[in-house]
N, C-alpha and C. Protein backbone atom coordinates (compact mmCIF):
# COMPACT_ATOMS: atom_id res chain seq x y z
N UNK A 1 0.84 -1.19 0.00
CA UNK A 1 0.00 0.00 0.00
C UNK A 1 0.89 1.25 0.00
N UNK A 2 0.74 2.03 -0.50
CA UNK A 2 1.15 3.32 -1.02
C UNK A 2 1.29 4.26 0.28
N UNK A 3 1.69 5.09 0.84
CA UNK A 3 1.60 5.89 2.10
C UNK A 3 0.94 7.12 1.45
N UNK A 4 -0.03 7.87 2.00
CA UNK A 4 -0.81 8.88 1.69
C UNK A 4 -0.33 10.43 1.56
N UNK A 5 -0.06 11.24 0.16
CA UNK A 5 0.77 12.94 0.09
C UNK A 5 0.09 13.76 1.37
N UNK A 6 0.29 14.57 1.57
CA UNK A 6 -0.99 15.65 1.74
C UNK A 6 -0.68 16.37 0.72
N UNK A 7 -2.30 17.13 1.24
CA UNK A 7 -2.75 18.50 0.48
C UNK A 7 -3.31 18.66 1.15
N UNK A 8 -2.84 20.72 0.96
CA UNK A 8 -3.61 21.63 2.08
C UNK A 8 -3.51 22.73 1.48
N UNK A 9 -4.44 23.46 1.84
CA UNK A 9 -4.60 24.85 1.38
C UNK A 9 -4.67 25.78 3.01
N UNK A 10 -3.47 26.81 2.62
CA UNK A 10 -3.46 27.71 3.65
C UNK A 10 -3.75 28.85 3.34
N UNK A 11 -4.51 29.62 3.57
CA UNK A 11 -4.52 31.37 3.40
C UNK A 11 -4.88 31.38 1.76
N UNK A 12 -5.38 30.16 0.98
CA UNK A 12 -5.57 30.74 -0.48
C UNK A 12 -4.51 30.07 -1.25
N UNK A 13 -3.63 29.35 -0.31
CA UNK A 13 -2.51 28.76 -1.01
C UNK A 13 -2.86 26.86 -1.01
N UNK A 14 -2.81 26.74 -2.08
CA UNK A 14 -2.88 25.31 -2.46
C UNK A 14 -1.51 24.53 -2.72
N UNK A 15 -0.76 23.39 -1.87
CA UNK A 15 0.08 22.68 -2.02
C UNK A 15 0.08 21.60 -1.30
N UNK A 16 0.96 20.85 -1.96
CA UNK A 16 0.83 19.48 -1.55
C UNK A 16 2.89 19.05 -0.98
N UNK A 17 2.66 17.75 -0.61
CA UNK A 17 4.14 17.20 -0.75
C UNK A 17 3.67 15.37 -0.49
N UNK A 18 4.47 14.67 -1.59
CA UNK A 18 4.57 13.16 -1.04
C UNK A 18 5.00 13.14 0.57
N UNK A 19 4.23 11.62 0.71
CA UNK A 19 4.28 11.37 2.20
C UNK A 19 6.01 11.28 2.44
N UNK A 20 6.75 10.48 1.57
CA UNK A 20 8.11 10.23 1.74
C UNK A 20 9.39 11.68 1.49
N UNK A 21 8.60 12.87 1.76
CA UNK A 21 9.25 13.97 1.09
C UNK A 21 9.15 15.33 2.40
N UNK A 22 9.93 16.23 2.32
CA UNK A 22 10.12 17.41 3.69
C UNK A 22 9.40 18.63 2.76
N UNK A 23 9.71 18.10 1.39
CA UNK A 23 9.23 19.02 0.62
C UNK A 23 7.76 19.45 0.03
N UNK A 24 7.54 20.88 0.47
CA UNK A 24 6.33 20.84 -0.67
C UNK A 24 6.27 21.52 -1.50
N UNK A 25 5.02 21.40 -2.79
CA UNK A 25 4.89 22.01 -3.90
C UNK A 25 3.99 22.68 -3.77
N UNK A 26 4.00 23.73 -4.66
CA UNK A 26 2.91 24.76 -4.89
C UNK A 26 2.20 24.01 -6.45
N UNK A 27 0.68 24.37 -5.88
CA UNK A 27 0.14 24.30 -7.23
C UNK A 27 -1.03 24.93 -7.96
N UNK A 28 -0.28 25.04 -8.94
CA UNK A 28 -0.87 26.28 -9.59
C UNK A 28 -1.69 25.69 -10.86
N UNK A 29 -1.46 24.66 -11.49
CA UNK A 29 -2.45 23.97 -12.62
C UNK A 29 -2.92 23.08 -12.15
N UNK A 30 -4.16 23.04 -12.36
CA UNK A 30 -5.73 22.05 -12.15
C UNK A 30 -5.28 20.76 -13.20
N UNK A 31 -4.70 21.03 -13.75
CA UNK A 31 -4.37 19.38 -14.74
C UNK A 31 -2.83 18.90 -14.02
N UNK A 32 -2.57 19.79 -13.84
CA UNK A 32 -1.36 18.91 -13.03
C UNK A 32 -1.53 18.46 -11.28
N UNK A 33 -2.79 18.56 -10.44
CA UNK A 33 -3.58 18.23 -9.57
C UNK A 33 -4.28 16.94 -10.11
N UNK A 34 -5.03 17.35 -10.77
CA UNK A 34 -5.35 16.23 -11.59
C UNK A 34 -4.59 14.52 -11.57
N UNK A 35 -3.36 15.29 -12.70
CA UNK A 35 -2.53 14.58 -12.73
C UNK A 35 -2.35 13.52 -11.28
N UNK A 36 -1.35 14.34 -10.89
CA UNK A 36 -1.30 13.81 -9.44
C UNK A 36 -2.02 13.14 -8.50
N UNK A 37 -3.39 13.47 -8.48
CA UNK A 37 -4.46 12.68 -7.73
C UNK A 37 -4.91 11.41 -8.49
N UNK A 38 -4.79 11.36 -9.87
CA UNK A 38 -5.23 10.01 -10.46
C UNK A 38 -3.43 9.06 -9.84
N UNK A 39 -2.26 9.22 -9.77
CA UNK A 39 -1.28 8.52 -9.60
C UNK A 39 -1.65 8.42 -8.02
N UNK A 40 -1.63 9.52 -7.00
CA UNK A 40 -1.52 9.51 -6.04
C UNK A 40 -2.99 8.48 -5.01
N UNK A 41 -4.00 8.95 -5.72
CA UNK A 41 -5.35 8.56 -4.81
C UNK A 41 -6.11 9.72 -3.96
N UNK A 42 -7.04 9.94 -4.23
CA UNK A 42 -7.59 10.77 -3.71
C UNK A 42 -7.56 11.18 -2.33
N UNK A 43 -7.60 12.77 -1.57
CA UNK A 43 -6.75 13.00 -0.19
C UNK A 43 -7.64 12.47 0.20
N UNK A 44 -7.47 12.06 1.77
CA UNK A 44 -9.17 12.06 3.07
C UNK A 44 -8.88 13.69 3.94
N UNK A 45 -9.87 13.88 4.28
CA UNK A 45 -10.05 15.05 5.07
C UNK A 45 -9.49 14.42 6.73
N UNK A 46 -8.56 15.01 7.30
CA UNK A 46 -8.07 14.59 8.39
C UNK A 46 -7.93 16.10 9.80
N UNK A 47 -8.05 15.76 11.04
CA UNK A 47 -8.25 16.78 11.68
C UNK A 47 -6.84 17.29 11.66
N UNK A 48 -5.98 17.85 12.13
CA UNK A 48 -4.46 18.36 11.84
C UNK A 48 -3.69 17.33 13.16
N UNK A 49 -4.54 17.37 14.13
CA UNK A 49 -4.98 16.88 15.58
C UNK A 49 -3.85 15.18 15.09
N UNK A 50 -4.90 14.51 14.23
CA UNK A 50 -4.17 13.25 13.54
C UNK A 50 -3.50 12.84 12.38
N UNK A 51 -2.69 13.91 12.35
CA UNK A 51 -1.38 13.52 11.17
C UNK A 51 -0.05 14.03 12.43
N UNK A 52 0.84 13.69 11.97
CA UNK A 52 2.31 13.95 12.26
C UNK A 52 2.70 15.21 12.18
N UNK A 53 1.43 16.09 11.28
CA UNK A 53 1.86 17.75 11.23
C UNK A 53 1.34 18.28 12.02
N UNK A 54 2.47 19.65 12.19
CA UNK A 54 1.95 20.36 13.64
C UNK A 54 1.43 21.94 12.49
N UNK A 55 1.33 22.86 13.43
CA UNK A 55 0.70 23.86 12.58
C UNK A 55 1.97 24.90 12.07
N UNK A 56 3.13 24.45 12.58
CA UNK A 56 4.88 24.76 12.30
C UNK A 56 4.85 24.57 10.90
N UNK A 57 4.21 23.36 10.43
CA UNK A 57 4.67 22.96 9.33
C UNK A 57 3.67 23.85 7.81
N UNK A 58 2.78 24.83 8.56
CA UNK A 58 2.42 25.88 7.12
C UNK A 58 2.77 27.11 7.98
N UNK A 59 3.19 27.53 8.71
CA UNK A 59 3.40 29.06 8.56
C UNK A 59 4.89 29.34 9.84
N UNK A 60 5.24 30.39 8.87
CA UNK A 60 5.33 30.98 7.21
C UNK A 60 4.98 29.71 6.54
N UNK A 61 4.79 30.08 5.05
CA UNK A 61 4.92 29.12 4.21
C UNK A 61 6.15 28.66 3.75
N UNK A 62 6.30 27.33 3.83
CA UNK A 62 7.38 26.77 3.49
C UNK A 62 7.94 26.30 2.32
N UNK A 63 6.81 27.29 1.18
CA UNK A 63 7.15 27.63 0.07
C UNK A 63 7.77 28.68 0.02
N UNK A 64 7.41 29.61 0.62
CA UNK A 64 8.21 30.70 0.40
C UNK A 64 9.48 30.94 1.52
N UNK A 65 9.37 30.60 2.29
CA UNK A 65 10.70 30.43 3.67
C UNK A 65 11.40 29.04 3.40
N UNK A 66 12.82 29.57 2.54
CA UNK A 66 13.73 28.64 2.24
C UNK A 66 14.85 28.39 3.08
N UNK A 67 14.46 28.82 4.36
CA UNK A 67 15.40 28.81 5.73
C UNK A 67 16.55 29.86 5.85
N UNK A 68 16.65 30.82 5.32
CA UNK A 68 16.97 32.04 5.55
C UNK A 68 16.80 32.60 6.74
């Protein structure tokens, strides 16, 4: 079985990152979401409460804070 990406939208911002990854992506095309969700599997809605992420892990965004 596959381990599950997230996706989250913060403040208007839509991104994701594989489960096996520190990294996330921004996304900006609906076909490349797409994309991704037919390979990946569709998200489940989860409380924040029960994943491994704390609320550290969107703000700042860690798209835009490259550890500077």
């Amino acid at each position: 079985m596959t381990e599950q990406g997230v996706l989250v939208a913060v403040d208007g911002e839509l991104r994701y990152r594989d489960a096996d990854s520190h990294q996330w992506y921004t996304v900006t095309d609906e076909a490349e979401l797409s994309h991704h969700l037919q390979q990946q599997g569709q998200p489940v809605v989860q409380s924040l409460s029960e994943t491994s992420l704390t609320r550290h892990h969107f703000t700042p965004s860690p798209l835009t804070n490259d550890g500077e």
